[in-house]
N, C-alpha and C. Protein backbone atom coordinates (compact mmCIF):
# COMPACT_ATOMS: atom_id res chain seq x y z
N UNK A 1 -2.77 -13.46 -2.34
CA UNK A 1 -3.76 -12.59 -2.96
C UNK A 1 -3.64 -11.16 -2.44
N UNK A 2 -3.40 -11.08 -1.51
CA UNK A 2 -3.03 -9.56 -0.66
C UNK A 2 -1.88 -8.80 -1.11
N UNK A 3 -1.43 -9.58 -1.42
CA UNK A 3 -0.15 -9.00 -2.00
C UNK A 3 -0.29 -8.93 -3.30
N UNK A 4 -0.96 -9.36 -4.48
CA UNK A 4 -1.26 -9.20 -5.72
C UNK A 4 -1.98 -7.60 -5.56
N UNK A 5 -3.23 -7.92 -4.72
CA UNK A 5 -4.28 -6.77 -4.64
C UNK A 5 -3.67 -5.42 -4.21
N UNK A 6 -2.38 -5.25 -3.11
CA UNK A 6 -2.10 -4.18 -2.86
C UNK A 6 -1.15 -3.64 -3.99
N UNK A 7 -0.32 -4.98 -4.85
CA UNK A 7 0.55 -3.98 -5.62
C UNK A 7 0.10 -3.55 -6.51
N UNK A 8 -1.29 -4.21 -7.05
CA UNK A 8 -2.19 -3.36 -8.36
C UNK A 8 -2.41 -2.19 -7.85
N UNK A 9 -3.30 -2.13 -6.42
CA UNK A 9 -3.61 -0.93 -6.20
C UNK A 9 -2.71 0.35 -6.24
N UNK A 10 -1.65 -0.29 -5.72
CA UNK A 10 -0.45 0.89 -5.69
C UNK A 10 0.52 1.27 -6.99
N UNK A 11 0.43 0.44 -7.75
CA UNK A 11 0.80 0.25 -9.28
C UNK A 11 -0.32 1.30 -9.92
N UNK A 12 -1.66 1.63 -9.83
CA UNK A 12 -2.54 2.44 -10.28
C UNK A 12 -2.45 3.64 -9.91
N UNK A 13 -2.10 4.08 -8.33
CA UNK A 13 -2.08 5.28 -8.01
C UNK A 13 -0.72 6.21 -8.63
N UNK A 14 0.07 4.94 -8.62
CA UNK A 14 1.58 5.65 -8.96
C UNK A 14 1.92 6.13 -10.58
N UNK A 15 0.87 5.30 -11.15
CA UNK A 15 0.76 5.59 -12.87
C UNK A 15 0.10 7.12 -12.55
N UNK A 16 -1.23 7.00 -12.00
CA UNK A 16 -1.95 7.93 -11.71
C UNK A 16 -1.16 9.31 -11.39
N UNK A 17 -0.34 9.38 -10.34
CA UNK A 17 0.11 10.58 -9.65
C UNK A 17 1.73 10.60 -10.49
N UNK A 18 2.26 9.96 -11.35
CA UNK A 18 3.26 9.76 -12.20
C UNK A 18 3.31 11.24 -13.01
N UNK A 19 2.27 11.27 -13.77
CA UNK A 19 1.47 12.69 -14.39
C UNK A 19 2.25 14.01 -13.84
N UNK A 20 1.15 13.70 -12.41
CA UNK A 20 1.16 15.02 -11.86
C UNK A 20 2.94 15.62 -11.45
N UNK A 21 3.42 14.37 -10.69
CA UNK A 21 4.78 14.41 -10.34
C UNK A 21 5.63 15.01 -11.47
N UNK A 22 5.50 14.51 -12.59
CA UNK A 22 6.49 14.96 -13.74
C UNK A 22 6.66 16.43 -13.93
N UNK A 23 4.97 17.22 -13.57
CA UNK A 23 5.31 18.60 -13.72
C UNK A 23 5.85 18.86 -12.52
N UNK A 24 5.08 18.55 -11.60
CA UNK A 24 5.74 19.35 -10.41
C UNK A 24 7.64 19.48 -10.53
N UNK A 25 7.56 18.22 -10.56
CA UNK A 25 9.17 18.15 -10.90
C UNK A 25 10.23 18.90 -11.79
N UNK A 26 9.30 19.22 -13.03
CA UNK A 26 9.84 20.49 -13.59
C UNK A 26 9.70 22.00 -13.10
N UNK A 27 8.78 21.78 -12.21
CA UNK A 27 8.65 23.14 -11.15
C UNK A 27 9.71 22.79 -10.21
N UNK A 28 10.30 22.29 -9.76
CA UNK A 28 11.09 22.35 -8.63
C UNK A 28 11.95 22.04 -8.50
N UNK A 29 12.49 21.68 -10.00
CA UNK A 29 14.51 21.75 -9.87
C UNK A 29 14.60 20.23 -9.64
N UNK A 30 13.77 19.24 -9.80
CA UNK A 30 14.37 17.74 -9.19
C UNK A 30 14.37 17.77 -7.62
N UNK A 31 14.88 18.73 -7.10
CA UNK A 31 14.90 18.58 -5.25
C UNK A 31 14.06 17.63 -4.75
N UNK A 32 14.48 16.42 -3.58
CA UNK A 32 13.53 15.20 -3.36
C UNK A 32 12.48 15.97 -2.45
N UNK A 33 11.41 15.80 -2.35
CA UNK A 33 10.05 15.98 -1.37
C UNK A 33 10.69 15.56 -0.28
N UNK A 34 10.98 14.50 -0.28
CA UNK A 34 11.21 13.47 1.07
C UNK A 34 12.29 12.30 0.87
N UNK A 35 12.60 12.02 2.22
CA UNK A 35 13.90 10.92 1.67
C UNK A 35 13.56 9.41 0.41
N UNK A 36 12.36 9.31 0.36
CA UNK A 36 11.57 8.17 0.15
C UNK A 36 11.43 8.62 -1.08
N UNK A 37 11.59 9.67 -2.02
CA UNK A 37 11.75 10.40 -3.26
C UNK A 37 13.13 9.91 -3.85
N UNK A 38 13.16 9.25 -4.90
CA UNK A 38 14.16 8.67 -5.98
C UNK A 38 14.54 9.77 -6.60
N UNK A 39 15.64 9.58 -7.55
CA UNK A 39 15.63 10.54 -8.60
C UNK A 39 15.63 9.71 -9.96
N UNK A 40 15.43 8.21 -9.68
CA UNK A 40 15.01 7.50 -10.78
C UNK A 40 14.26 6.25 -10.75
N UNK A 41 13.70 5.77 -11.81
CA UNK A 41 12.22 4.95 -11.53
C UNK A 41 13.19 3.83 -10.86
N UNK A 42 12.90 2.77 -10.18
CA UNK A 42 13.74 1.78 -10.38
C UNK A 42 13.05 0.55 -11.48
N UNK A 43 13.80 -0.19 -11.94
CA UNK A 43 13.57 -0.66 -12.87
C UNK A 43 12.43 -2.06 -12.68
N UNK A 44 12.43 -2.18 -11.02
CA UNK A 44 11.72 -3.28 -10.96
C UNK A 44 9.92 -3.01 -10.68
N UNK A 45 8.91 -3.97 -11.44
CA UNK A 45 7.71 -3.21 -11.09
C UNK A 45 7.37 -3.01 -9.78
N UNK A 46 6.17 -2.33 -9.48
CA UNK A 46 5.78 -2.44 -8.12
C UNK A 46 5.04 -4.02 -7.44
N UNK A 47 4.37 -4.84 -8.60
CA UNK A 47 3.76 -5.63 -8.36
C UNK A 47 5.09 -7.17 -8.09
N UNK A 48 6.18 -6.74 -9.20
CA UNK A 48 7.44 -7.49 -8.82
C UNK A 48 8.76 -7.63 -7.33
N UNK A 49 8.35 -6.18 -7.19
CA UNK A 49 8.73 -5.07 -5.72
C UNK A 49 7.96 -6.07 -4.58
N UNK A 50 6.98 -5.93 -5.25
CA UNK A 50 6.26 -6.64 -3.55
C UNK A 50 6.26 -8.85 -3.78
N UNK A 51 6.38 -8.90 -4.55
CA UNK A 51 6.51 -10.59 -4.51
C UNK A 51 8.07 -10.97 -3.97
N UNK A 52 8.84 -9.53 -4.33
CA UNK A 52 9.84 -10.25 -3.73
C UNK A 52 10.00 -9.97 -2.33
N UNK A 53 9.67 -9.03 -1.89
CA UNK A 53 9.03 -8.69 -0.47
C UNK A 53 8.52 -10.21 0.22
N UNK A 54 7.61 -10.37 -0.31
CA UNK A 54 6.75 -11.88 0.24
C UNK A 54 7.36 -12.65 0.33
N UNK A 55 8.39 -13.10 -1.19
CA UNK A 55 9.24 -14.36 -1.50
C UNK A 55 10.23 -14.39 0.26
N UNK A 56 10.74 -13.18 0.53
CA UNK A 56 11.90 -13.13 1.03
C UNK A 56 11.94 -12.55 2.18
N UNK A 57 10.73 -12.16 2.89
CA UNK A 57 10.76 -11.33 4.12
C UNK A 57 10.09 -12.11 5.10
N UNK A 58 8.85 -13.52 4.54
CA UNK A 58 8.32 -14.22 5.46
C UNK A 58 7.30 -13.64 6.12
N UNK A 59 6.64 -12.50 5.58
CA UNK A 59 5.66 -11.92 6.75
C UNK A 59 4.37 -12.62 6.42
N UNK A 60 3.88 -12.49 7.39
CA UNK A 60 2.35 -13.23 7.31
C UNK A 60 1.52 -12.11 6.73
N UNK A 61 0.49 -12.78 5.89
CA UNK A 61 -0.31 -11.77 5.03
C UNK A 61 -0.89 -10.60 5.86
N UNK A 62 -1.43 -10.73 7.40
CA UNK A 62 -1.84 -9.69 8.01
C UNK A 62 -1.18 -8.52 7.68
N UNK A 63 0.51 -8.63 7.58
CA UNK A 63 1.20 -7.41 8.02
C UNK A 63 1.35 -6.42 6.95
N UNK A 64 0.98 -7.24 5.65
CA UNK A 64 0.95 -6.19 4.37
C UNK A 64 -0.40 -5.41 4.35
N UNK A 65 -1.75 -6.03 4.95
CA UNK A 65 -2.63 -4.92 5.39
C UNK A 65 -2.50 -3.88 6.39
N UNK A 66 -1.60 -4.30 7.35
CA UNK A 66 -1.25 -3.71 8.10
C UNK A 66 -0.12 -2.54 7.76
N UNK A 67 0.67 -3.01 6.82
CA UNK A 67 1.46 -1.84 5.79
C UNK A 67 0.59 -0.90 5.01
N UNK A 68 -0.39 -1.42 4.51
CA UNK A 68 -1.33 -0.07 3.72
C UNK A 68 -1.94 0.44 4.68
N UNK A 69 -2.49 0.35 5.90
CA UNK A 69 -2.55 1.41 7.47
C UNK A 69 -1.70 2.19 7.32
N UNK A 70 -0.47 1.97 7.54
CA UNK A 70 0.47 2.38 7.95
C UNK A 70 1.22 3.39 6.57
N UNK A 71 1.16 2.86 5.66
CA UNK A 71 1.11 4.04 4.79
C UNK A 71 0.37 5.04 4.32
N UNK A 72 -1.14 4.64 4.36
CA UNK A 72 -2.08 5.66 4.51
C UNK A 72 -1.88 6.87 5.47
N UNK A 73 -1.36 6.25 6.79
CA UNK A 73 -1.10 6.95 7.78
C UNK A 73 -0.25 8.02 7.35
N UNK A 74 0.73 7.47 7.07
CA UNK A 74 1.84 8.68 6.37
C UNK A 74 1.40 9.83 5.35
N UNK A 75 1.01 8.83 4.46
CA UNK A 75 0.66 9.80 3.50
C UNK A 75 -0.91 10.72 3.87
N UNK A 76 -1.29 10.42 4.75
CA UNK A 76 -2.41 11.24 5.22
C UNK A 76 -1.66 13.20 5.91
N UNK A 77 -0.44 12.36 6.72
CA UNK A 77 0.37 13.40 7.36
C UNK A 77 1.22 14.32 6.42
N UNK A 78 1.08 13.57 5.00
CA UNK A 78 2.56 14.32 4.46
C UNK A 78 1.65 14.45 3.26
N UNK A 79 0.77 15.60 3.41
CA UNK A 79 -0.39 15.75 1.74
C UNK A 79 1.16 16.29 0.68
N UNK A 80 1.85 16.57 0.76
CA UNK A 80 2.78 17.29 -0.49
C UNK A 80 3.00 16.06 -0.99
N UNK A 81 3.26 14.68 -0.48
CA UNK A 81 4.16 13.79 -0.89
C UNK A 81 3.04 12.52 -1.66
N UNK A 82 2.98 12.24 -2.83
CA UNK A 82 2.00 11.47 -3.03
C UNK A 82 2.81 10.42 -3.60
N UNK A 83 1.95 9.15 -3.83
CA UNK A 83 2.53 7.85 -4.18
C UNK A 83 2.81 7.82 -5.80
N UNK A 84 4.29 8.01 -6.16
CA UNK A 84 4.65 7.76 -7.75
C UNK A 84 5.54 6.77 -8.02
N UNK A 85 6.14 6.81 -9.10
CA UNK A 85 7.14 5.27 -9.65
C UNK A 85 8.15 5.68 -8.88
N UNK A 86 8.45 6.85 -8.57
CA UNK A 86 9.62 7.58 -7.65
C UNK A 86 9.98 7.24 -5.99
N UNK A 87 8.99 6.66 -5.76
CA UNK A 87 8.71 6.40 -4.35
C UNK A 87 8.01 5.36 -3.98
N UNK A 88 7.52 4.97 -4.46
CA UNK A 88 6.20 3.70 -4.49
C UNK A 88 7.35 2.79 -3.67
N UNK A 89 8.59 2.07 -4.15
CA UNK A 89 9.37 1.43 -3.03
C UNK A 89 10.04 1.29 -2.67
N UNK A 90 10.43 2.20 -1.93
CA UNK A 90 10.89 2.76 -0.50
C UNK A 90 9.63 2.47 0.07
N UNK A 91 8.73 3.39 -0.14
CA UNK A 91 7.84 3.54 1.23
C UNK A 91 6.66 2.11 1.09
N UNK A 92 6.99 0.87 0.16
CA UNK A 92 6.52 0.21 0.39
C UNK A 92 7.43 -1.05 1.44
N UNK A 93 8.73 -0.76 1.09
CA UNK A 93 10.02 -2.05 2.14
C UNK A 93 9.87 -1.03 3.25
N UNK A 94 9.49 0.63 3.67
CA UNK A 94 9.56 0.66 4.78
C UNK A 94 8.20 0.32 5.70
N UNK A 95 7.43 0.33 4.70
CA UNK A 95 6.18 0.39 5.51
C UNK A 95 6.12 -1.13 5.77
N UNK A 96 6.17 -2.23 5.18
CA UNK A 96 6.06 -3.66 5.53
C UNK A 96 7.34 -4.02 6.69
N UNK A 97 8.59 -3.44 6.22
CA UNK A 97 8.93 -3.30 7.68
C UNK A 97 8.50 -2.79 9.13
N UNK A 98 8.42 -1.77 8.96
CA UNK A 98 7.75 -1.52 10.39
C UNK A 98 6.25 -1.93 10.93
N UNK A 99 5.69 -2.58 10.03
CA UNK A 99 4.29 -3.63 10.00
C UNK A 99 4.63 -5.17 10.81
N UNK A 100 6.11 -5.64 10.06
CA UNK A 100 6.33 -6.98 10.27
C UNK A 100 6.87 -6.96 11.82
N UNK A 101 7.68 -5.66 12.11
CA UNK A 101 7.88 -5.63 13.58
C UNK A 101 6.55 -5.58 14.72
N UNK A 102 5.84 -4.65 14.47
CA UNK A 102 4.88 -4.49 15.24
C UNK A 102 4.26 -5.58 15.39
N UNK A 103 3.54 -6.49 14.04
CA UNK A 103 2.38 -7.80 13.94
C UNK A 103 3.12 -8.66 14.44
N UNK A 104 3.95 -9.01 13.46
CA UNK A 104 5.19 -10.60 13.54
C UNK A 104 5.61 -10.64 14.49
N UNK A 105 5.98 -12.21 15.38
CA UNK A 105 6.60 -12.45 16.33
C UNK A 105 8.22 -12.30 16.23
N UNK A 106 8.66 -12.69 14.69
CA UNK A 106 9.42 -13.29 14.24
C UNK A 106 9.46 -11.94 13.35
N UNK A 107 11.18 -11.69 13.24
CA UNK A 107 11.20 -10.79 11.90
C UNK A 107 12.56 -10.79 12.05
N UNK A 108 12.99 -10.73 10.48
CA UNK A 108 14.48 -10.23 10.01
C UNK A 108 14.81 -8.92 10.82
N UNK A 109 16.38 -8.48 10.46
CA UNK A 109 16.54 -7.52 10.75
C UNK A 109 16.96 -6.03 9.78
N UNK A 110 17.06 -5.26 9.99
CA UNK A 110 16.87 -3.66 8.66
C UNK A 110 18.04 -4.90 7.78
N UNK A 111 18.97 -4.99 7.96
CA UNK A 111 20.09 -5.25 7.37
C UNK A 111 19.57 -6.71 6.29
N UNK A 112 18.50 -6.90 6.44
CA UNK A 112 18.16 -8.21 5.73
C UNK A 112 16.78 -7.32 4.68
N UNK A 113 16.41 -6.66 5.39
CA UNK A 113 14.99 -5.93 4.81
C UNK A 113 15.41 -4.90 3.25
N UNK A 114 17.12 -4.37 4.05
CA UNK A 114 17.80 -3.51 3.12
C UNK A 114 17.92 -4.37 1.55
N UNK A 115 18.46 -5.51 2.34
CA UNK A 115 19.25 -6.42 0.99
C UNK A 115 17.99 -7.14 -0.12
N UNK A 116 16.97 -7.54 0.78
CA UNK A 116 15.81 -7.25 0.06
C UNK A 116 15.30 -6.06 -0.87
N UNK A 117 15.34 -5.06 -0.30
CA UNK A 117 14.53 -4.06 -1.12
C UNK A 117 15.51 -3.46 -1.72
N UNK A 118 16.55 -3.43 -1.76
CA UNK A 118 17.74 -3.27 -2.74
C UNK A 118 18.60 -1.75 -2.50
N UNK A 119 18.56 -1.82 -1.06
CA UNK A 119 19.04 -0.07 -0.43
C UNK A 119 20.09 -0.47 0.65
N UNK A 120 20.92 0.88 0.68
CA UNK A 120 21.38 0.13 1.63
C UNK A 120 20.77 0.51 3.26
N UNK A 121 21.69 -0.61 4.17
CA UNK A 121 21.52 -0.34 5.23
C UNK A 121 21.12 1.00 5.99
N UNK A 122 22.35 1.94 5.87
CA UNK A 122 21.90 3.34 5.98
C UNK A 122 20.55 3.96 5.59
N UNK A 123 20.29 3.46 4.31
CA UNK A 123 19.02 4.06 4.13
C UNK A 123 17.66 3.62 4.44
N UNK A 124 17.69 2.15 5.06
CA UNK A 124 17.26 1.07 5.26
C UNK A 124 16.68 2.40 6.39
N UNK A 125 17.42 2.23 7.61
CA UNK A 125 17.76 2.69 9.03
C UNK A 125 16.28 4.59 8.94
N UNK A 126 17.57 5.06 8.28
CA UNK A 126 16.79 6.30 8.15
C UNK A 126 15.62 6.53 7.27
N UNK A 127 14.91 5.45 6.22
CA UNK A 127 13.06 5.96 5.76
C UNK A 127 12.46 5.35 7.39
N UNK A 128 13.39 4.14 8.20
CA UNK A 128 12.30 3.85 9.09
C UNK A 128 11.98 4.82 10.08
N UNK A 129 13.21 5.77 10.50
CA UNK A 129 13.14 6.51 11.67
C UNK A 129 12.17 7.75 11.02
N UNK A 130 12.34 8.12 9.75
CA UNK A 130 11.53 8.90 8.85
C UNK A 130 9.93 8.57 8.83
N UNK A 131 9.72 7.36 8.60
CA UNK A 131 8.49 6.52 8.49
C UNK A 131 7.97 6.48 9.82
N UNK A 132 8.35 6.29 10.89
CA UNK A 132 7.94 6.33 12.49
C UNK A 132 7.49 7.73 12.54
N UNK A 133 8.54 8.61 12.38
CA UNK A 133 8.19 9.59 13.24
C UNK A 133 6.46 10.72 12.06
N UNK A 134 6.98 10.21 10.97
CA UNK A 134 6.12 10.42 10.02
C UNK A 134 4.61 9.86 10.45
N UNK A 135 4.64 9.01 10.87
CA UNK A 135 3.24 8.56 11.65
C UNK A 135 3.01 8.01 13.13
N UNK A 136 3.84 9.69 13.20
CA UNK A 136 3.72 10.16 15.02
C UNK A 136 3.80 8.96 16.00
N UNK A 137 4.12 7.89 15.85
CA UNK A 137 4.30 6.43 16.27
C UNK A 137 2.99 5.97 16.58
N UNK A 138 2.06 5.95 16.01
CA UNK A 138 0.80 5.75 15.98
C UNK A 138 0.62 4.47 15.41
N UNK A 139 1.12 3.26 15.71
CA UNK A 139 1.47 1.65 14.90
C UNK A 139 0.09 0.87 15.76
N UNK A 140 -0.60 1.23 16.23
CA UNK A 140 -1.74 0.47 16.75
C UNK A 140 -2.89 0.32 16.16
N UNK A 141 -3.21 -0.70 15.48
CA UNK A 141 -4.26 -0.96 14.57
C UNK A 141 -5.42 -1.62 15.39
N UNK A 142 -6.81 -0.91 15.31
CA UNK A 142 -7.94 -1.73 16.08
C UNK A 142 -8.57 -2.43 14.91
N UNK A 143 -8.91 -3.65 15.38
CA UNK A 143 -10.09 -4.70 14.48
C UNK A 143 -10.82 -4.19 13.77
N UNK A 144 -11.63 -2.96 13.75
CA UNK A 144 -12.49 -1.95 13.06
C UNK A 144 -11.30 -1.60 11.92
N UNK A 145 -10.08 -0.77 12.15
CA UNK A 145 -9.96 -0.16 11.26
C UNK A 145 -9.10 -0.89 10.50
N UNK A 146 -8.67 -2.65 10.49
CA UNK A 146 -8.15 -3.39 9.89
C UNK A 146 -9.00 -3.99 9.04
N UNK A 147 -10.51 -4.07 9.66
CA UNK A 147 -12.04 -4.38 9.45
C UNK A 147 -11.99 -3.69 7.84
N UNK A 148 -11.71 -2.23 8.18
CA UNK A 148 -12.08 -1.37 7.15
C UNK A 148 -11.44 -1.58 5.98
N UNK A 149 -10.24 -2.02 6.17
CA UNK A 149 -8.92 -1.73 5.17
C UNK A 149 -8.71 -2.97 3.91
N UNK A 150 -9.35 -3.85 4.71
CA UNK A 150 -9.74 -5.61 4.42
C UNK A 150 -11.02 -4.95 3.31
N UNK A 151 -11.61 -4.47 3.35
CA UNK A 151 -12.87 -4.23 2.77
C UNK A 151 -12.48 -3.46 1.44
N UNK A 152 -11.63 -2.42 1.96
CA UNK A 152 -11.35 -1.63 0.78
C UNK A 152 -9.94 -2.59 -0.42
N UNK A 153 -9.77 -3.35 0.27
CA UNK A 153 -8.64 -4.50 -0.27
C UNK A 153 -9.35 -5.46 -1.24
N UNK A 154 -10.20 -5.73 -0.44
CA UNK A 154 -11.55 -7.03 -1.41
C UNK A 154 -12.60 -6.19 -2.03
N UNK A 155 -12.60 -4.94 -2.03
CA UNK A 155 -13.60 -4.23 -3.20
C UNK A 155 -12.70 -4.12 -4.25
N UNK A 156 -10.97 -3.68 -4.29
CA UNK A 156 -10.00 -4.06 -5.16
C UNK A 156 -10.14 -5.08 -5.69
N UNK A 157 -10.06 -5.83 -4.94
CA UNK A 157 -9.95 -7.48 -5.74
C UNK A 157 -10.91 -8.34 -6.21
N UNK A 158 -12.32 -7.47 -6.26
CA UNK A 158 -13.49 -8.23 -6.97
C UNK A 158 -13.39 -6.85 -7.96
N UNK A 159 -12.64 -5.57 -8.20
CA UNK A 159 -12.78 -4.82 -9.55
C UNK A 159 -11.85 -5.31 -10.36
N UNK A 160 -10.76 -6.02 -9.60
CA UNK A 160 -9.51 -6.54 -10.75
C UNK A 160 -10.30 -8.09 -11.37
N UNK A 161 -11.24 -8.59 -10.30
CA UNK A 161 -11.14 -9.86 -11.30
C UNK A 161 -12.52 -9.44 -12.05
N UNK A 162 -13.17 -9.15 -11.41
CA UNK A 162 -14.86 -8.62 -12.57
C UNK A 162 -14.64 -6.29 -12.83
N UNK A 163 -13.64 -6.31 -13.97
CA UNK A 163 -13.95 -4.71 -13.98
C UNK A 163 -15.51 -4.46 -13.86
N UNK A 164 -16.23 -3.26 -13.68
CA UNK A 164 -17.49 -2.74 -13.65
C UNK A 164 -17.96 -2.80 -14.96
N UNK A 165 -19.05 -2.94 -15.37
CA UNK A 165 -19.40 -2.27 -16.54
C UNK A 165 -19.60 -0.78 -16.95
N UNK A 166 -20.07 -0.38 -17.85
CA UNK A 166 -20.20 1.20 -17.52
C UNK A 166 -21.55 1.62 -16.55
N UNK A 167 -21.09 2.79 -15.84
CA UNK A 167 -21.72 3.19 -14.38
C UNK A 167 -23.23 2.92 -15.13
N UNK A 168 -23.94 2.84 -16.20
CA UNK A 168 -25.21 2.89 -16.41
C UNK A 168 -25.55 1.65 -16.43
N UNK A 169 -25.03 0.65 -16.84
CA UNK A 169 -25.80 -0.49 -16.29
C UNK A 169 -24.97 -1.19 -15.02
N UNK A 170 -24.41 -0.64 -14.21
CA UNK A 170 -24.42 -0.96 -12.81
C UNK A 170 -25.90 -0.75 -11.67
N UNK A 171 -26.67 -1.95 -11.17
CA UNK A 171 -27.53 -1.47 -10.40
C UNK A 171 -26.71 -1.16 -9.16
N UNK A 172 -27.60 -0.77 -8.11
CA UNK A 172 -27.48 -0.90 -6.87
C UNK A 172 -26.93 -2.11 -5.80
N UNK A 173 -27.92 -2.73 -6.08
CA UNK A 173 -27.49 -4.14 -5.49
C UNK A 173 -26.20 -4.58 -6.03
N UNK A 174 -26.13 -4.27 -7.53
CA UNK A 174 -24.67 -5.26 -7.67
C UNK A 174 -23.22 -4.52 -7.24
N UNK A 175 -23.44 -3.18 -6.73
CA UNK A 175 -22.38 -2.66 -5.87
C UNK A 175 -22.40 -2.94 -4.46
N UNK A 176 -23.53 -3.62 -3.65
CA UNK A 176 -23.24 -3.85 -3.19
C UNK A 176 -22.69 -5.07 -3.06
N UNK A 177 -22.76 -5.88 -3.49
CA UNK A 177 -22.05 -7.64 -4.09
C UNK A 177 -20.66 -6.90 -3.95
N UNK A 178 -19.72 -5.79 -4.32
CA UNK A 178 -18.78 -5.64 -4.50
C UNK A 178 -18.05 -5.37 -3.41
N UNK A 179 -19.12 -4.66 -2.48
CA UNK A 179 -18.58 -3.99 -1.41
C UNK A 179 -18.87 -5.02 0.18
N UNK A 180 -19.33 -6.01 0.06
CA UNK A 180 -19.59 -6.42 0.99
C UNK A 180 -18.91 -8.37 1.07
N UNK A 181 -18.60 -8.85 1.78
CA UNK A 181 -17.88 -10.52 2.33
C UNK A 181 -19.73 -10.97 1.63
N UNK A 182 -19.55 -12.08 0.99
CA UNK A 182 -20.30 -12.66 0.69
C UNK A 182 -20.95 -13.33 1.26
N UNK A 183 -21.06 -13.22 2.71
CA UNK A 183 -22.24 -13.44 3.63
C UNK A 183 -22.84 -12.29 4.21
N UNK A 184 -22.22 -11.49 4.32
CA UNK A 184 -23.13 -9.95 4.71
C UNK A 184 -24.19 -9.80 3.17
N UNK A 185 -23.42 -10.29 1.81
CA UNK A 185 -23.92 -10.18 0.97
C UNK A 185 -25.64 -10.39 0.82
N UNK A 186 -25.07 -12.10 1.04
CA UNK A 186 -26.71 -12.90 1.45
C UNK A 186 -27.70 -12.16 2.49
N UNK A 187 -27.16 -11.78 3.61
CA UNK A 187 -28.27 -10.80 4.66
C UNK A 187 -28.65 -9.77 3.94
N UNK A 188 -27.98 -9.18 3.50
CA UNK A 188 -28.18 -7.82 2.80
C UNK A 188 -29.59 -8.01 1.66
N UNK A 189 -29.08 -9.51 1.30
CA UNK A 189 -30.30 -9.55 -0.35
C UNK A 189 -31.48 -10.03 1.10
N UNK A 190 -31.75 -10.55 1.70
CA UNK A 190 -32.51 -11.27 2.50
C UNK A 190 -33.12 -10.07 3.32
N UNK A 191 -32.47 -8.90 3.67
CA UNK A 191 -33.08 -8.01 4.48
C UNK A 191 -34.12 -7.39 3.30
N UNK A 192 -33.38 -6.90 2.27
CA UNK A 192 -34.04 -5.76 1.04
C UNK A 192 -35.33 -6.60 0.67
N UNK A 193 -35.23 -8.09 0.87
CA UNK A 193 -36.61 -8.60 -0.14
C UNK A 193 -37.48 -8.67 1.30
């Protein structure tokens, strides 16, 4: 399910910032932003991108939350560079790589991660040293802010399976049903009455 929920999410932003990218791109000659910048879509989806990730890399579901940290992270550091069909994966095989090292006991090596995500070795090597130094080696995730990320993952995944209605007949309470583990839920209705 984590892996469904992150590639919608990232499948949305990249439609989303797809737009914007196209002009910029006619502003700037094609030249890549960053190594993690394509110069063509690849043909496989993002939501297909990441099952085969799962199928074939063995990581335990923690480490793909632990990859959207870790790409947030980046892309927090690098505002020019935003998530499009151009990039979406790369910086998703590098970011679950350097997730599966840090969490996992157990992990392939670049040369297996490469043949997976369909790059080669070389390039395998250099988004990671790119991707590290890109988030100042800052790979330490506390319970709080994995806490957080889990939350914003399962507010995804109760809008993909129930969309909202329109914002006017949304109450209060039923955002919070969205935003909260369905036992904070119950305290929450139990405190308000």
């Amino acid at each position: 399910r984590v892996v469904s929920i992150l590639s919608a999410l990232l499948e949305r932003v990249a439609k989303r910032n797809d737009v914007v990218a196209a002009v910029e791109r006619r502003i700037r000659d094609k030249t890549a932003v960053s190594a993690f910048q394509g110069l063509t879509k690849p043909a496989i989806s993002v939501g297909g991108y990441l099952e085969r990730i799962f199928r074939f890399a063995g990581c335990s579901p923690s480490c793909y939350v632990v990859a959207y940290i870790y790409l947030d992270r980046f892309l927090r550091r690098r505002p020019a560079l935003a998530v499009d069909s151009f990039n979406v994966h790369r910086l998703l095989i590098t970011s679950v790589l350097t997730a599966v090292k840090f969490v996992d006991d157990i992990c392939y090596n670049n040369a297996y991660f490469a043949r997976v995500g369909g790059i080669s070795l070389m390039e395998m090597n250099y988004l990671e040293v790119d991707f590290l130094f890109g988030i100042a080696f800052d790979l330490n995730v506390t319970p709080a802010v994995f806490a957080s990320y889990c939350a914003v993952l399962q507010t995804e995944m109760a809008y993909l399976e129930h969309p909202p209605p329109s914002i006017d007949a949304v109450s209060p309470t039923s955002l919070l049903q969205h935003c909260l583990p369905d036992q904070e839920v119950d305290t929450a209705a139990a405190a308000a009455a």
